[in-house]
N, C-alpha and C. Protein backbone atom coordinates (compact mmCIF):
# COMPACT_ATOMS: atom_id res chain seq x y z
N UNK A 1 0.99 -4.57 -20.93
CA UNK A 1 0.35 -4.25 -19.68
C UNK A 1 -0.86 -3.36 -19.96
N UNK A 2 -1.73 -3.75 -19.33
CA UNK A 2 -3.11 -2.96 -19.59
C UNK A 2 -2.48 -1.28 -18.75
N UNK A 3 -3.49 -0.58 -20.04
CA UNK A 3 -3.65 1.05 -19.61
C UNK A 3 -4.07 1.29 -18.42
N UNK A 4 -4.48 1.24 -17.65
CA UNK A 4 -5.28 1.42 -16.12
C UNK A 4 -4.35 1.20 -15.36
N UNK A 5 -3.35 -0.26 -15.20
CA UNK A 5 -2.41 -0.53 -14.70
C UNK A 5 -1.42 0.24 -14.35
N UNK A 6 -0.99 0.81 -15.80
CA UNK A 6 0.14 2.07 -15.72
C UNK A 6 -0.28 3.56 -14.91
N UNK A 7 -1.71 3.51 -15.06
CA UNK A 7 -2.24 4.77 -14.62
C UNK A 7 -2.13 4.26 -12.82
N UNK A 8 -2.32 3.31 -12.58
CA UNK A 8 -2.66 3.27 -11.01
C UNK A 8 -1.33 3.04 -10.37
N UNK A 9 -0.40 2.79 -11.22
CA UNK A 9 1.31 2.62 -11.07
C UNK A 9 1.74 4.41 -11.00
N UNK A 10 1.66 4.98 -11.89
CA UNK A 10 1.11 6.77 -11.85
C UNK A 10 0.81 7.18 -10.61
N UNK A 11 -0.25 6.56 -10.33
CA UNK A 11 -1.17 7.19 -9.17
C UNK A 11 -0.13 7.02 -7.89
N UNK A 12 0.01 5.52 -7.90
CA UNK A 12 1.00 5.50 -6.70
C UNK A 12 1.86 6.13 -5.74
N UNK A 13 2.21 5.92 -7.67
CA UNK A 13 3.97 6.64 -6.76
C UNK A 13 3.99 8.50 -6.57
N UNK A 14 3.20 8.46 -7.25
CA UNK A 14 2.96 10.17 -7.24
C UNK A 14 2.46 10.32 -5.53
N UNK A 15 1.22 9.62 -5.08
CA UNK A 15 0.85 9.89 -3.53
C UNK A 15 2.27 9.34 -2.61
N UNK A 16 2.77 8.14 -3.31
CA UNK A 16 4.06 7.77 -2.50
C UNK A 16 4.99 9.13 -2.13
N UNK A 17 5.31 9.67 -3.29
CA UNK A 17 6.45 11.08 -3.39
C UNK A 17 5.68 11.94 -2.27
N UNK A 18 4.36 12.22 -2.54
CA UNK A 18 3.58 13.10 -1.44
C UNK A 18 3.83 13.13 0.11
N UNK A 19 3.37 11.75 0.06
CA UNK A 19 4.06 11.48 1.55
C UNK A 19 5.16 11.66 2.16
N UNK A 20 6.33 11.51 1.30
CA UNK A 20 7.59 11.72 1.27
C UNK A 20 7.70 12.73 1.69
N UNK A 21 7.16 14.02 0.85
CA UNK A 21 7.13 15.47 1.12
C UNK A 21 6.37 15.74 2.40
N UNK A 22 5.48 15.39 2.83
CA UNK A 22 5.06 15.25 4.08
C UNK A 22 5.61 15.22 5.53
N UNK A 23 6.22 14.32 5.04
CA UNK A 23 6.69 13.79 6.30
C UNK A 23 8.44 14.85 6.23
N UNK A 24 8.85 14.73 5.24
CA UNK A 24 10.28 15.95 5.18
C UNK A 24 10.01 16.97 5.92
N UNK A 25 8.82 17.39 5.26
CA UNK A 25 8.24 18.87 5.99
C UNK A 25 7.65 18.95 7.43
N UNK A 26 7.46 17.81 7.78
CA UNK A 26 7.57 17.99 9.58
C UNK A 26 5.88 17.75 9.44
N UNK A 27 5.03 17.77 8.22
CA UNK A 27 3.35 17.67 8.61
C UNK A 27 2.74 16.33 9.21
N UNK A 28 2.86 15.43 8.77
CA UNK A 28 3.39 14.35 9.27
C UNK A 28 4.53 13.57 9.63
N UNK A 29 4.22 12.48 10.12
CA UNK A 29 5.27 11.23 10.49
C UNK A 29 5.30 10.24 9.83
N UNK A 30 6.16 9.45 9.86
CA UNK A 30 6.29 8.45 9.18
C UNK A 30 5.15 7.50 9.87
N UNK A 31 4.91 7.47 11.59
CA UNK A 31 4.41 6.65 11.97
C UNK A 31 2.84 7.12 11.61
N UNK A 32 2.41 8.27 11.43
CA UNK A 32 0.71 8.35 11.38
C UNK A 32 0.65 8.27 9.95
N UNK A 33 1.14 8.37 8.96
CA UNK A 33 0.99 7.58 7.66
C UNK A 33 0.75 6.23 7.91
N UNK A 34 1.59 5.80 8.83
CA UNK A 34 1.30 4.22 8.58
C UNK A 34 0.23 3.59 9.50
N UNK A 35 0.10 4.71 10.37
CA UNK A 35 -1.01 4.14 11.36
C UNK A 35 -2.83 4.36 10.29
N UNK A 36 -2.51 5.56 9.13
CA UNK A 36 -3.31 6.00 8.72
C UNK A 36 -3.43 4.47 7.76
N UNK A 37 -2.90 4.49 6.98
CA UNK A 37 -3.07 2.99 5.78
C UNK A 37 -3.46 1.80 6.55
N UNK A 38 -2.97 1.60 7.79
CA UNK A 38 -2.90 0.25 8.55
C UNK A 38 -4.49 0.32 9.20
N UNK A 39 -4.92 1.27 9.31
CA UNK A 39 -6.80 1.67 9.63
C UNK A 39 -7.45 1.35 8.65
N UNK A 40 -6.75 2.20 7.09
CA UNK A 40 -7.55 1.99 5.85
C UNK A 40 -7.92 0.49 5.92
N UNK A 41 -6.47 -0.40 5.75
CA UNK A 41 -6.38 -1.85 5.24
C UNK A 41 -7.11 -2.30 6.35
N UNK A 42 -7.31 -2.19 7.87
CA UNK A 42 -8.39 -3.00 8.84
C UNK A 42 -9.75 -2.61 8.13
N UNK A 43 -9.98 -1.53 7.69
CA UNK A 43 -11.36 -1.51 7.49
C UNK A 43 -12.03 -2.18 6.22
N UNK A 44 -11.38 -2.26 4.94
CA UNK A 44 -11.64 -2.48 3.89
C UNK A 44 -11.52 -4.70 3.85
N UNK A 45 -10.27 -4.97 5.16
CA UNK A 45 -10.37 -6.26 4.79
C UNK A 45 -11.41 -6.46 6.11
N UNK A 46 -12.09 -5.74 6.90
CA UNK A 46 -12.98 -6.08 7.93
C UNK A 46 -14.33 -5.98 7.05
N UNK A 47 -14.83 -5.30 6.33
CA UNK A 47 -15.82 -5.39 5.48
C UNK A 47 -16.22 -6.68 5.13
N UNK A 48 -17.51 -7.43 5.66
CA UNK A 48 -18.07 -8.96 5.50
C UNK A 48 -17.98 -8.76 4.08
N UNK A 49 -18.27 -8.12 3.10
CA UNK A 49 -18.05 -8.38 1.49
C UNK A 49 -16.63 -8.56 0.80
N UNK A 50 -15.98 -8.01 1.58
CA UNK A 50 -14.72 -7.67 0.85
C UNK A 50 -14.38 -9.80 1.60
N UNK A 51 -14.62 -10.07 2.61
CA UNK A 51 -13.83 -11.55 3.58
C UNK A 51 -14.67 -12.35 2.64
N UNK A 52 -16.10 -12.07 2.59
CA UNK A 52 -16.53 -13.51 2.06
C UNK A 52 -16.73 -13.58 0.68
N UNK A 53 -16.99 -12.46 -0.43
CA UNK A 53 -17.57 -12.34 -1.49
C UNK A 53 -15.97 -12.41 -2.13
N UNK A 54 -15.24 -12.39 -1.93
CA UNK A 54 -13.99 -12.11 -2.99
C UNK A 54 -12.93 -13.28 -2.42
N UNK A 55 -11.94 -13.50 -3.37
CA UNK A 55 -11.19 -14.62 -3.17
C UNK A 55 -9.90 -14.25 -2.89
N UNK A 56 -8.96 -15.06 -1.89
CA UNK A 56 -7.98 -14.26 -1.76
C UNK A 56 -6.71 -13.82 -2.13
N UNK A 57 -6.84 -13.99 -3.66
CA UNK A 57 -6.19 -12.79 -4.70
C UNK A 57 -6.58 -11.45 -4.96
N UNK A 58 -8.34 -11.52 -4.78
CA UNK A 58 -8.62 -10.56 -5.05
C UNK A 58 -8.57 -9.61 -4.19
N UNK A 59 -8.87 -9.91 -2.43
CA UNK A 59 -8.67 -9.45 -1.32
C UNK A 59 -6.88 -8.67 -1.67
N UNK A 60 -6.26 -9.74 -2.14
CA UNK A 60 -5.03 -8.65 -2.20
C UNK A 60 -4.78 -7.99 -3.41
N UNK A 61 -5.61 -7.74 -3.89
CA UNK A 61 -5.82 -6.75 -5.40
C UNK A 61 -6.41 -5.41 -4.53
N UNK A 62 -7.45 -5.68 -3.81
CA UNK A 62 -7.96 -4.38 -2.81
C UNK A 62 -6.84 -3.91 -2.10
N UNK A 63 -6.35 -4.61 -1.41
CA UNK A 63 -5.01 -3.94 -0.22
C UNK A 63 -3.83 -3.73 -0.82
N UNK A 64 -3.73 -4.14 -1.84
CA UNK A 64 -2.26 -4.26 -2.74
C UNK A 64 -1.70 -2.33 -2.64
N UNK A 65 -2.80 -1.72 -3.06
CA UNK A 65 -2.38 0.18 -2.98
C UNK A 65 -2.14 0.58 -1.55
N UNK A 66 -2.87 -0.14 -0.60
CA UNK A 66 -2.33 0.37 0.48
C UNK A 66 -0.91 0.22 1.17
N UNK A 67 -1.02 -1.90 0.81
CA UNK A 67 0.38 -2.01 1.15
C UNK A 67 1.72 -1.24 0.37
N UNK A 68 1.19 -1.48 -0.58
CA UNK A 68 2.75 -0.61 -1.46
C UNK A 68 3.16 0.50 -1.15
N UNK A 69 1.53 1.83 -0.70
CA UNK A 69 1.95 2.95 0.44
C UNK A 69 2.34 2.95 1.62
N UNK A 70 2.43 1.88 2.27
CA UNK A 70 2.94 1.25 3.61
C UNK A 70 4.30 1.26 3.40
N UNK A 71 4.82 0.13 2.42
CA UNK A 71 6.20 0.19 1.78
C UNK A 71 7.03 1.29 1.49
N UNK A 72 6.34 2.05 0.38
CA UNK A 72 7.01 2.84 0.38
C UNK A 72 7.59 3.93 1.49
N UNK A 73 6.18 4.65 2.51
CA UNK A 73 6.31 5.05 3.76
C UNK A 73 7.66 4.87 4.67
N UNK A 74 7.49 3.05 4.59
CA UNK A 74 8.49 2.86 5.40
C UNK A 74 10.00 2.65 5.17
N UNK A 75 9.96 2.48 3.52
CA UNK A 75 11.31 2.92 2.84
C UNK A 75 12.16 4.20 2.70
N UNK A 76 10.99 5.20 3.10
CA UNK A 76 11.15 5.80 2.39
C UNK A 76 12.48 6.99 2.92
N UNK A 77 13.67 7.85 1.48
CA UNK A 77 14.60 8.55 2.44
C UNK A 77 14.37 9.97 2.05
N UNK A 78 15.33 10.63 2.50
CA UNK A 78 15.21 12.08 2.58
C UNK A 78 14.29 12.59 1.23
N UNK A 79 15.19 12.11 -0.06
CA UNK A 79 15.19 12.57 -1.26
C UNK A 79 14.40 11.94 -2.07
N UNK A 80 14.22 10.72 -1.62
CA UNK A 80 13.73 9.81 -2.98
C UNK A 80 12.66 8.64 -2.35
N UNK A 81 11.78 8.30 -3.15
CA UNK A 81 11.06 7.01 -2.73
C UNK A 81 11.20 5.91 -3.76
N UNK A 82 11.82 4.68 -3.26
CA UNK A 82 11.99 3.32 -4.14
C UNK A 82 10.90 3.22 -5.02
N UNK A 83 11.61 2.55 -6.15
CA UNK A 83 10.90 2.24 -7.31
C UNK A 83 10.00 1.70 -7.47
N UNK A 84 9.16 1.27 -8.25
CA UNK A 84 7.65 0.86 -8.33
C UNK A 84 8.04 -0.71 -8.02
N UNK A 85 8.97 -1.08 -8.90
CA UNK A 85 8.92 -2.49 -8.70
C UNK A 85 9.93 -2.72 -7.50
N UNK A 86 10.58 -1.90 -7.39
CA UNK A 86 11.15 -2.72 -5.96
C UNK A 86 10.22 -2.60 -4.72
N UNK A 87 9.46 -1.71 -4.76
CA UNK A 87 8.08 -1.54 -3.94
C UNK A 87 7.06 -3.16 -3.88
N UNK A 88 6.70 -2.92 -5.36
CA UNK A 88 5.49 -4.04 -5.57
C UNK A 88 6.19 -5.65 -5.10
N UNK A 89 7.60 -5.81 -5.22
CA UNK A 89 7.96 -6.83 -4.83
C UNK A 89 8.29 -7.05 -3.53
N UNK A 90 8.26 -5.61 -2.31
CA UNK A 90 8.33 -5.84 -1.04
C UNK A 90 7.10 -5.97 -0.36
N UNK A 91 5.72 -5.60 -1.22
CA UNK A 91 4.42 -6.37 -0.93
C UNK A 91 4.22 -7.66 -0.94
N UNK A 92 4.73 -7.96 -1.81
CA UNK A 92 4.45 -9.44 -2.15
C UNK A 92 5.40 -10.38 -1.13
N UNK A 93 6.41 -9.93 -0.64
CA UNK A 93 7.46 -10.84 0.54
C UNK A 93 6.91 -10.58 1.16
N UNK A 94 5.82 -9.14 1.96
CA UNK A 94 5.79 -9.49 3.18
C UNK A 94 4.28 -9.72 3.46
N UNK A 95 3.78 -9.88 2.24
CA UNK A 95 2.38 -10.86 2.60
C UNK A 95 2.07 -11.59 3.71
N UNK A 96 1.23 -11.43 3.96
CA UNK A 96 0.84 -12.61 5.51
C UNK A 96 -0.53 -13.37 4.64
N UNK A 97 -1.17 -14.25 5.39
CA UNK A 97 -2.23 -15.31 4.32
C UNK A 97 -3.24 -15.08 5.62
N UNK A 98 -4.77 -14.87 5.00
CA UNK A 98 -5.42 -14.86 5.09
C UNK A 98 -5.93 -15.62 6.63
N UNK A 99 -7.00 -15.53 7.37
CA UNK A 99 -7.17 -16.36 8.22
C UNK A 99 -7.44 -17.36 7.39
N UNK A 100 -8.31 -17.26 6.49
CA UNK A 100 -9.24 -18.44 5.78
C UNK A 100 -8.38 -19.26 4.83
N UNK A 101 -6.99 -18.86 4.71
CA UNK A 101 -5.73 -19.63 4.13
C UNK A 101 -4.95 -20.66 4.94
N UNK A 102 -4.94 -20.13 6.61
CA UNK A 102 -4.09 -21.44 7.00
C UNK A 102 -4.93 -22.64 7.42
């Protein structure tokens, strides 16, 4: 696995745990985390470069960090936040396809 990979797998789950702590501590909610990512991901796949210039693997190479913080968010329990890969594989089930896919 490429080096960068592991680092942005790093990155993840470390902001994942954050949130976690967040939301334990009463600073946020579970729901304005997710209202917060679910803004990010409208804006970044509303971007005319990101819809027409990129293909849609790559479109979900861009949203892929948000969804997995979505995931985790919404997994997430008192103590602990699910694993990287049981994360990365609840992105990938709950994929939806593109307008420009059906």
């Amino acid at each position: 696995m490429n080096v960068a990979n592991l680092q942005v797998e790093g990155l993840l789950m470390a902001v994942a745990s954050i949130n976690n702590v967040l939301v334990h501590k009463g600073i946020l909610s579970i729901d304005e985390i997710d209202r917060a990512l679910r803004t990010a991901e409208a804006s970044i796949t509303g971007d005319e470069r990101v819809y027409e210039d990129l293909s849609p693997s790559n479109r979900d190479a861009v949203c892929f960090p948000l969804r997995f913080l979505q995931q985790a968010n919404l997994g997430q329990s008192e103590t602990s936040v699910q694993s990287f890969s049981d994360l990365a594989k609840s992105v990938g089930q709950t994929k939806k396809p593109y307008n420009d896919q059906m």
